[in-house]
N, C-alpha and C. Protein backbone atom coordinates (compact mmCIF):
# COMPACT_ATOMS: atom_id res chain seq x y z
N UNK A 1 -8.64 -121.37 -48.12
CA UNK A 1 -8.79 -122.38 -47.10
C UNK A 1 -8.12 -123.70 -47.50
N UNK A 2 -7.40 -123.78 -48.86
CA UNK A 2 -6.78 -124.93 -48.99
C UNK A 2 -5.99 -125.19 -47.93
N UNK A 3 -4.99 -124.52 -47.51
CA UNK A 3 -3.81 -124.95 -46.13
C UNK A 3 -5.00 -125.92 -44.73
N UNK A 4 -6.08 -125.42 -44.83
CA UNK A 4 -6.55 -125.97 -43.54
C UNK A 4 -7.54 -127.56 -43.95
N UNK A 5 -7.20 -127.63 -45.33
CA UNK A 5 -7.90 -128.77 -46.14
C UNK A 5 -7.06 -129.92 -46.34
N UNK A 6 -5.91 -129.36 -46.63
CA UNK A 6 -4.88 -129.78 -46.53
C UNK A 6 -4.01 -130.39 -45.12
N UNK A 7 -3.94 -129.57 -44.74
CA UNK A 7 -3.52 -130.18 -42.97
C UNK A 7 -4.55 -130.94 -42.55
N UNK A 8 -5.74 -130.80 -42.89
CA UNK A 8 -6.91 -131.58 -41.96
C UNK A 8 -6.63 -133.28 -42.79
N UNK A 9 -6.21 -133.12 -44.14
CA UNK A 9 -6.15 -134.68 -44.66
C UNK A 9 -5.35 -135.08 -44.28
N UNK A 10 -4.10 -134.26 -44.13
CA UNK A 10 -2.84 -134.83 -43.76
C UNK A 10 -3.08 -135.76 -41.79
N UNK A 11 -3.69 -134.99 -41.25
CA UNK A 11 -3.74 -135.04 -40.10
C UNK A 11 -4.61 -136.03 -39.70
N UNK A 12 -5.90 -136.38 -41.07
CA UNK A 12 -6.37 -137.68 -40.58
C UNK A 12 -5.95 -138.92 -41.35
N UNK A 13 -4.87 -138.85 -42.22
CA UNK A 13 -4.08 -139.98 -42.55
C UNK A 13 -3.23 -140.46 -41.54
N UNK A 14 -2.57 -139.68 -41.03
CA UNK A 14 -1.20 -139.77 -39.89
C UNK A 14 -2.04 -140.48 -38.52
N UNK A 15 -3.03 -139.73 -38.37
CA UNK A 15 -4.29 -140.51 -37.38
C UNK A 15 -4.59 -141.89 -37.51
N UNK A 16 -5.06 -142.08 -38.93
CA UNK A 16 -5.73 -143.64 -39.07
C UNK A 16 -4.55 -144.30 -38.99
N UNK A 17 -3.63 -144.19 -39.58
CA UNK A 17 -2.50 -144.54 -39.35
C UNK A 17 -2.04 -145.06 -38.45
N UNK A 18 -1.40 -143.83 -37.13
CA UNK A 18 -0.81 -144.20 -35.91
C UNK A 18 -1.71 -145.30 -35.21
N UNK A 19 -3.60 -144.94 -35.55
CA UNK A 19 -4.20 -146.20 -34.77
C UNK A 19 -4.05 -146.98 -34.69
N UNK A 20 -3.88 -147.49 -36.01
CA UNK A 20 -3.83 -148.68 -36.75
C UNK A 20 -2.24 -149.36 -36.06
N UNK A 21 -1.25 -148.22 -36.39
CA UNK A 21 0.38 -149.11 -36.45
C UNK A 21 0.29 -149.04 -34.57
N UNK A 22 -0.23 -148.10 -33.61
CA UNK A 22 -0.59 -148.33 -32.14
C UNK A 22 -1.34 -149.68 -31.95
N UNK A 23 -2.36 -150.12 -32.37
CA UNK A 23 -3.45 -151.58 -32.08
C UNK A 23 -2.51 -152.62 -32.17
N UNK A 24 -1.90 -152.47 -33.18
CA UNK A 24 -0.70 -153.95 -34.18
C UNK A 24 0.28 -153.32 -33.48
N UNK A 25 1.18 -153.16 -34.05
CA UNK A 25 2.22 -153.16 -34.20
C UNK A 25 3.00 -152.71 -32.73
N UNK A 26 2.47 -151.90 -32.05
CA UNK A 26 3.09 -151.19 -31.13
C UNK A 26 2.36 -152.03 -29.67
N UNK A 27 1.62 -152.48 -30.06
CA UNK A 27 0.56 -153.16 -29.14
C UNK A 27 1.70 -153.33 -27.78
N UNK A 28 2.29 -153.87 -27.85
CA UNK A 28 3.57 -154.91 -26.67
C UNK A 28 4.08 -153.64 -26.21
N UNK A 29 4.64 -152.83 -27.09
CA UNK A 29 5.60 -151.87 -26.90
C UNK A 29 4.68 -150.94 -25.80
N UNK A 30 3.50 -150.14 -26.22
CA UNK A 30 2.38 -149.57 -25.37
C UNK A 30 2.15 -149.95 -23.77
N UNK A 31 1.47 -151.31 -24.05
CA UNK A 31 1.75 -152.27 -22.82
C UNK A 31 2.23 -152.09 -21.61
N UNK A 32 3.47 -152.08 -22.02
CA UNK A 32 4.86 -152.90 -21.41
C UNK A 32 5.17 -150.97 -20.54
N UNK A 33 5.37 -150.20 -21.41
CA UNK A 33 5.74 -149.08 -20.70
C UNK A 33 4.04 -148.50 -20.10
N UNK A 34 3.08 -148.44 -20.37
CA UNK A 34 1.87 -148.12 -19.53
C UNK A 34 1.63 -146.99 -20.26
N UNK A 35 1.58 -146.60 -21.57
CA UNK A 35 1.74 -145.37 -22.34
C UNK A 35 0.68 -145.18 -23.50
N UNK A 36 -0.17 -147.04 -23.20
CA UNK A 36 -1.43 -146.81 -24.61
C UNK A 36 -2.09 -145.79 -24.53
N UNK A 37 -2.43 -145.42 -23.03
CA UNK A 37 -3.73 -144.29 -22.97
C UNK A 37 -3.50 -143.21 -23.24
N UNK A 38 -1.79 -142.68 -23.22
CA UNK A 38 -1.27 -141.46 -23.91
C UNK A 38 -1.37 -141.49 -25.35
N UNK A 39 -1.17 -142.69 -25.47
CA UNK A 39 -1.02 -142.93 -27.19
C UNK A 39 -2.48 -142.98 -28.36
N UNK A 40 -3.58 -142.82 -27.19
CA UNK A 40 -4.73 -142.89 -28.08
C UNK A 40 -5.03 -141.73 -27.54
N UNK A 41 -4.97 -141.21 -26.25
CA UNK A 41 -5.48 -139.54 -26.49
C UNK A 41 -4.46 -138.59 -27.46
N UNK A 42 -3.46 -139.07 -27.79
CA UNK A 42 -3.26 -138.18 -28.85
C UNK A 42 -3.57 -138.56 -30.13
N UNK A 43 -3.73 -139.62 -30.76
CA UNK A 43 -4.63 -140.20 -32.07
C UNK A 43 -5.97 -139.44 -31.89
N UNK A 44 -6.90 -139.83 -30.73
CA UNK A 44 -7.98 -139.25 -30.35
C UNK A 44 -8.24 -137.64 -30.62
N UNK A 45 -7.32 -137.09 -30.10
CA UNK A 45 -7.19 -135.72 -30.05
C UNK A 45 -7.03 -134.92 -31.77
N UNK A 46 -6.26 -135.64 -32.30
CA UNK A 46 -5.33 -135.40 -33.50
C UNK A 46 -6.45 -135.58 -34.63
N UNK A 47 -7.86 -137.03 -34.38
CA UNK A 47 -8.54 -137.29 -35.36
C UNK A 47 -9.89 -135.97 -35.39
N UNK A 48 -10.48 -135.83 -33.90
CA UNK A 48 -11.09 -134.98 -33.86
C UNK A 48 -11.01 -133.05 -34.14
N UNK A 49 -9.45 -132.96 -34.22
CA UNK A 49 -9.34 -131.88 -34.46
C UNK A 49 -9.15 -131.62 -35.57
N UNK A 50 -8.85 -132.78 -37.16
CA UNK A 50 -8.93 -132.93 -37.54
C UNK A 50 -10.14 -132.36 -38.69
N UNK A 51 -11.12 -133.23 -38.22
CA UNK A 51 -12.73 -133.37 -38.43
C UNK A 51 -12.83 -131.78 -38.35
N UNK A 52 -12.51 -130.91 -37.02
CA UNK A 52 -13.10 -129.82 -36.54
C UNK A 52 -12.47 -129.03 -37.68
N UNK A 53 -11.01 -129.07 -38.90
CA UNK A 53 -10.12 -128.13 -39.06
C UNK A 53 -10.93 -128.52 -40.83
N UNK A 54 -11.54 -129.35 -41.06
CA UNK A 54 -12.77 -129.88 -41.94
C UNK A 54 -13.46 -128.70 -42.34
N UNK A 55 -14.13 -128.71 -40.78
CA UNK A 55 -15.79 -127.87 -40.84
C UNK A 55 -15.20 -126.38 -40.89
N UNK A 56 -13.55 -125.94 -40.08
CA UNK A 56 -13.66 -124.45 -40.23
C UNK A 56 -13.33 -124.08 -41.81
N UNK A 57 -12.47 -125.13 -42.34
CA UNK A 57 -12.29 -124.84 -43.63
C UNK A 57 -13.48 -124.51 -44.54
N UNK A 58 -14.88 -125.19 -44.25
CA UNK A 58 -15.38 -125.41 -44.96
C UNK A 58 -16.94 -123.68 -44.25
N UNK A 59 -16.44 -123.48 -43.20
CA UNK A 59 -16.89 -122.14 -42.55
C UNK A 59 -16.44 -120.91 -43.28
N UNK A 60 -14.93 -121.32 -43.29
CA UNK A 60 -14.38 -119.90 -43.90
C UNK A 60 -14.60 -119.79 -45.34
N UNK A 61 -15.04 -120.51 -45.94
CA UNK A 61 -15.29 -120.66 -47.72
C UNK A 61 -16.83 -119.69 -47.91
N UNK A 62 -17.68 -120.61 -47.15
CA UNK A 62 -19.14 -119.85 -46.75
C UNK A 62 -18.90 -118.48 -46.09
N UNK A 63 -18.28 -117.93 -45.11
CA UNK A 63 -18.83 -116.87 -44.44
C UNK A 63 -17.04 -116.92 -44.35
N UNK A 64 -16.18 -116.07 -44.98
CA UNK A 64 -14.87 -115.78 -45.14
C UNK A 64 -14.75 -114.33 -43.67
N UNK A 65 -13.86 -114.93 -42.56
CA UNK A 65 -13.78 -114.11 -41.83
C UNK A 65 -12.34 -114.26 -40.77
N UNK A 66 -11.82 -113.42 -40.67
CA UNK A 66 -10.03 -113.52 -39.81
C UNK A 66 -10.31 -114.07 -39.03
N UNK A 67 -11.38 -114.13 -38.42
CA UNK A 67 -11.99 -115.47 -37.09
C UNK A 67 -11.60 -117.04 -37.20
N UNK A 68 -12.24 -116.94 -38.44
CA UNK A 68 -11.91 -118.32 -38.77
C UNK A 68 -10.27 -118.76 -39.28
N UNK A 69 -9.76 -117.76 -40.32
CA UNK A 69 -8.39 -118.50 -40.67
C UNK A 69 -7.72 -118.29 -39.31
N UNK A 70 -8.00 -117.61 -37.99
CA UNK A 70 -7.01 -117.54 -36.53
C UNK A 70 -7.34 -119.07 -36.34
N UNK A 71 -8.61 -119.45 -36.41
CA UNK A 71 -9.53 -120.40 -35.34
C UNK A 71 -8.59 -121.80 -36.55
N UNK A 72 -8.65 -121.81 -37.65
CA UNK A 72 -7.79 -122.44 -38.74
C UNK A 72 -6.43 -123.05 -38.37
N UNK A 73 -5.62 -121.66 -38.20
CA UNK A 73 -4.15 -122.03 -37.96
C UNK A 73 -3.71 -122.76 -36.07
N UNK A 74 -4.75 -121.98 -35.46
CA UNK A 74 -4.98 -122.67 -34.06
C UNK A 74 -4.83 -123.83 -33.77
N UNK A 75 -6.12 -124.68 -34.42
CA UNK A 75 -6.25 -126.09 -34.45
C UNK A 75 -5.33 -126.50 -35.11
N UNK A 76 -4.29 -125.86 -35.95
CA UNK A 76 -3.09 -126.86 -36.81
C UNK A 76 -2.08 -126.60 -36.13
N UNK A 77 -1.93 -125.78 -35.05
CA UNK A 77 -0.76 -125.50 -34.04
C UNK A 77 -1.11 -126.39 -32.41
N UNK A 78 -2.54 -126.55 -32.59
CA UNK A 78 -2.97 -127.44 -31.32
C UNK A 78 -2.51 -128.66 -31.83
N UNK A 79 -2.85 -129.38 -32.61
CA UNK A 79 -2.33 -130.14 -33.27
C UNK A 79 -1.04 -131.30 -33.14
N UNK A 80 -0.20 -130.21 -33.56
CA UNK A 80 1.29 -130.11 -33.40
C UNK A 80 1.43 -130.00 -32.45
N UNK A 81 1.29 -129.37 -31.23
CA UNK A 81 1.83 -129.53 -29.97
C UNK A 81 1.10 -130.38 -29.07
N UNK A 82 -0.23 -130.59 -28.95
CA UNK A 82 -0.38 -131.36 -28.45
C UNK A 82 -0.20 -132.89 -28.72
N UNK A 83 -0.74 -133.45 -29.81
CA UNK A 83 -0.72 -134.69 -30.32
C UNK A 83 0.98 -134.95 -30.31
N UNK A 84 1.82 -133.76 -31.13
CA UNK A 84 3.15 -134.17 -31.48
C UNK A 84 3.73 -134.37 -29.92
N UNK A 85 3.27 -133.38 -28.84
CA UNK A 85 4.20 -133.88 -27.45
C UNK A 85 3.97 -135.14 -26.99
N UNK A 86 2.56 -135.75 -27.27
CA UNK A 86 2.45 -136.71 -26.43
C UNK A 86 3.32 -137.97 -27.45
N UNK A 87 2.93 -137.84 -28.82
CA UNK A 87 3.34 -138.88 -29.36
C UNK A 87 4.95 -138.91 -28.99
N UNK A 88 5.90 -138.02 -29.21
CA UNK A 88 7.07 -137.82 -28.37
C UNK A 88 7.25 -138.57 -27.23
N UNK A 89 6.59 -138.11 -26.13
CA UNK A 89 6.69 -138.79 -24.96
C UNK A 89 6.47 -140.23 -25.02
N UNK A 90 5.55 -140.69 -25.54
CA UNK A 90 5.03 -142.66 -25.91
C UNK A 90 6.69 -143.14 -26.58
N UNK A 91 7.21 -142.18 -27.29
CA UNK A 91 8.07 -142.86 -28.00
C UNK A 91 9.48 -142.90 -27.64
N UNK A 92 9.64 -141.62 -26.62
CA UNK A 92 11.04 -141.17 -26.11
C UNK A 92 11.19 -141.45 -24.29
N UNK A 93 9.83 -141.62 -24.07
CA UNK A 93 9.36 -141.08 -22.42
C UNK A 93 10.07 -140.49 -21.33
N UNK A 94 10.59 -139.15 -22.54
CA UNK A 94 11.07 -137.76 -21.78
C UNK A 94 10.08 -137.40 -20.97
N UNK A 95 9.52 -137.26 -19.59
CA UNK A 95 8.42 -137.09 -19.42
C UNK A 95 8.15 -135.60 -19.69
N UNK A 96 9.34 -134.81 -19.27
CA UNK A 96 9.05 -133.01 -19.12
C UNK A 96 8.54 -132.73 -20.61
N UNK A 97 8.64 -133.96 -21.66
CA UNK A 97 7.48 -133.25 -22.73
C UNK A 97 5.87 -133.12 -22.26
N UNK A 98 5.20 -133.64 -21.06
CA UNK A 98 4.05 -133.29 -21.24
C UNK A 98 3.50 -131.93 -20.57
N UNK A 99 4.62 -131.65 -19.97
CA UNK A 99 4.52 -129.77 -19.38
C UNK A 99 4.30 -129.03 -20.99
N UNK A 100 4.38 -129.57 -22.33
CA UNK A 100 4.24 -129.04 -23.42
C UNK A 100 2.66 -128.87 -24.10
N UNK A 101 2.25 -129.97 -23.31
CA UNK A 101 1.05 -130.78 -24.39
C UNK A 101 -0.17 -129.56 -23.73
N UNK A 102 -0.32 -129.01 -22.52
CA UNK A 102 -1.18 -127.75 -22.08
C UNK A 102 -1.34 -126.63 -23.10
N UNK A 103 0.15 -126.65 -24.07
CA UNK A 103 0.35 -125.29 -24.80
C UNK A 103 -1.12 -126.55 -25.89
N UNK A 104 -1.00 -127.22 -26.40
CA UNK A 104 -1.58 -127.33 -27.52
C UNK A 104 -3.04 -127.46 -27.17
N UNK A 105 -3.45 -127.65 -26.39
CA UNK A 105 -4.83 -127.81 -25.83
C UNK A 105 -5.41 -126.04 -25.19
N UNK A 106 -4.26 -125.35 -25.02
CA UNK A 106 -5.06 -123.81 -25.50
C UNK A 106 -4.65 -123.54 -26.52
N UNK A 107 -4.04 -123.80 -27.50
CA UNK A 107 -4.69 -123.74 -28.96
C UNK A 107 -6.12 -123.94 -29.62
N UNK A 108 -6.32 -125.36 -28.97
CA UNK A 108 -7.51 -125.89 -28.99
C UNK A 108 -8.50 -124.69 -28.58
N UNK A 109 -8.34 -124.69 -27.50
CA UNK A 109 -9.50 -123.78 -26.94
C UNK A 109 -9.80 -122.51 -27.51
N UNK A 110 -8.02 -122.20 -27.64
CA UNK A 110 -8.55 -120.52 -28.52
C UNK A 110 -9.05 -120.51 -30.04
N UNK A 111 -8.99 -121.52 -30.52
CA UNK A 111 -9.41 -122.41 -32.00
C UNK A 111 -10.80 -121.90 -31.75
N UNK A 112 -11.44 -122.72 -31.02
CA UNK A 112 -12.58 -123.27 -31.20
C UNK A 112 -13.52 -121.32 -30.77
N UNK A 113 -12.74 -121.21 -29.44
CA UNK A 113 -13.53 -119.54 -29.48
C UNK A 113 -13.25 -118.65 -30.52
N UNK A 114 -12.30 -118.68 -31.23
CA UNK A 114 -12.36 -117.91 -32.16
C UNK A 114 -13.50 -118.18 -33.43
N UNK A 115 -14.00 -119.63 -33.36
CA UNK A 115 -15.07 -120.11 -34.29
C UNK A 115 -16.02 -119.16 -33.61
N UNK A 116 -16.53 -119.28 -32.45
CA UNK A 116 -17.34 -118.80 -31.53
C UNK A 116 -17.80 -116.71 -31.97
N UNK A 117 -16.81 -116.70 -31.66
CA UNK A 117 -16.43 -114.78 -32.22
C UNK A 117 -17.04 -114.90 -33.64
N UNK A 118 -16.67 -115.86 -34.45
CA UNK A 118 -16.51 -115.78 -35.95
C UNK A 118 -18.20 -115.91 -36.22
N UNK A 119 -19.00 -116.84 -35.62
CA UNK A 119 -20.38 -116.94 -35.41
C UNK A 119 -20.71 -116.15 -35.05
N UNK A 120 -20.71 -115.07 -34.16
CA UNK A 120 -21.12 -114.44 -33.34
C UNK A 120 -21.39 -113.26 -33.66
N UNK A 121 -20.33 -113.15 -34.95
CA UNK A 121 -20.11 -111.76 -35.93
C UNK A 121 -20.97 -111.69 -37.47
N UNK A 122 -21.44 -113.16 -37.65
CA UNK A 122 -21.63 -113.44 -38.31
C UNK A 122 -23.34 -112.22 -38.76
């Protein structure tokens, strides 16, 4: 479960981060194009899935099951597509990237049911 211990730190550094350089730094830039609220649901999105890629790591150590490393790599592919399309879009505002950001949010979903199965089997 290191890879999902690993992505989960990585993923809430890059998080506190973007908040932080989004509040300051980008503040005007956000603003001005109407794009903060994209720009914190994907921080938002990115910190909590985060947290969630935490607890499966720390699921699959306790009760080791293919449920969980699916439900694992899920949330690190939700991740990436969702958080990475939107942050894309805030920064490029291609808009046809957010026809992308759906793929990462059923990641999400199939993440989290696969925790679900993985309990369920338990």
């Amino acid at each position: 479960m290191k890879p999902f211990i690993i992505f989960a730190a990585i993923f809430m550094f890059i998080g506190v981060g973007a908040g932080a350089f989004g509040a300051h730094a980008l503040a005007d830039l956000l603003k001005s194009t109407g794009r903060e609220g994209t720009f914190e649901t994907a921080v938002r999105y990115q910190m909590y899935h985060a947290l969630g890629l935490f607890a499966v790591a720390w699921l699959a150590q306790q009760h080791p099951s293919p449920w969980l490393n699916w439900a694992g790599w899920l949330l690190i592919i939700g991740v990436l597509i969702f958080s990475g399309s939107l942050y894309l879009l805030v920064f490029t505002g291609i808009r046809w990237l957010g026809a992308i950001t759906p793929i990462g949010g059923f990641a999400f979903l199939a993440g989290w049911l696969c925790v679900a199965i993985a309990a369920w089997r338990l």
